[in-house]
Protein backbone atom coordinates (compact mmCIF):
# COMPACT_ATOMS: atom_id res chain seq x y z
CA UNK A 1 0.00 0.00 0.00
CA UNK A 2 1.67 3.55 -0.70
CA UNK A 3 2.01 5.84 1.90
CA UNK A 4 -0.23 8.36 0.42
CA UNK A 5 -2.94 6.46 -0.30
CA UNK A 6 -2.67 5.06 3.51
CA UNK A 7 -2.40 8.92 4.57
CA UNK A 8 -5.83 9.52 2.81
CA UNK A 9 -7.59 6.71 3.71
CA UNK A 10 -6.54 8.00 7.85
CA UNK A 11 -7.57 11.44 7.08
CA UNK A 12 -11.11 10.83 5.92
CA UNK A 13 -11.67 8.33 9.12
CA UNK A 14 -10.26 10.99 11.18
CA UNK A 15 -12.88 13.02 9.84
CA UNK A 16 -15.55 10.55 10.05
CA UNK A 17 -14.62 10.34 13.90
CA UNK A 18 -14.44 13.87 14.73
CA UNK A 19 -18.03 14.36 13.03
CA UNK A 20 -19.14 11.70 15.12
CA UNK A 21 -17.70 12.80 18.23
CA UNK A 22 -19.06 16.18 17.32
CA UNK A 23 -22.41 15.54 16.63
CA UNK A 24 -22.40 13.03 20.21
CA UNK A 25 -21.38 16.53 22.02
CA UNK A 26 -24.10 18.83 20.19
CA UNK A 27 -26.37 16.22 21.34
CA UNK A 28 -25.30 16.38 25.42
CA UNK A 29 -24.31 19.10 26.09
């Protein structure tokens, strides 16, 4: 796998994840 491809592929779960985590806060707090 190339490294960029890898980078990518961590980048849009990262942003998956803070969405998620964002959207849990909005909803408790």
């Amino acid at each position: 796998m190339q490294p960029a491809a890898k980078t990518k592929e961590n980048f849009k779960r990262n942003q998956i994840t803070k969405r998620f985590i964002s959207s849990l806060q909005e909803r408790y707090c």
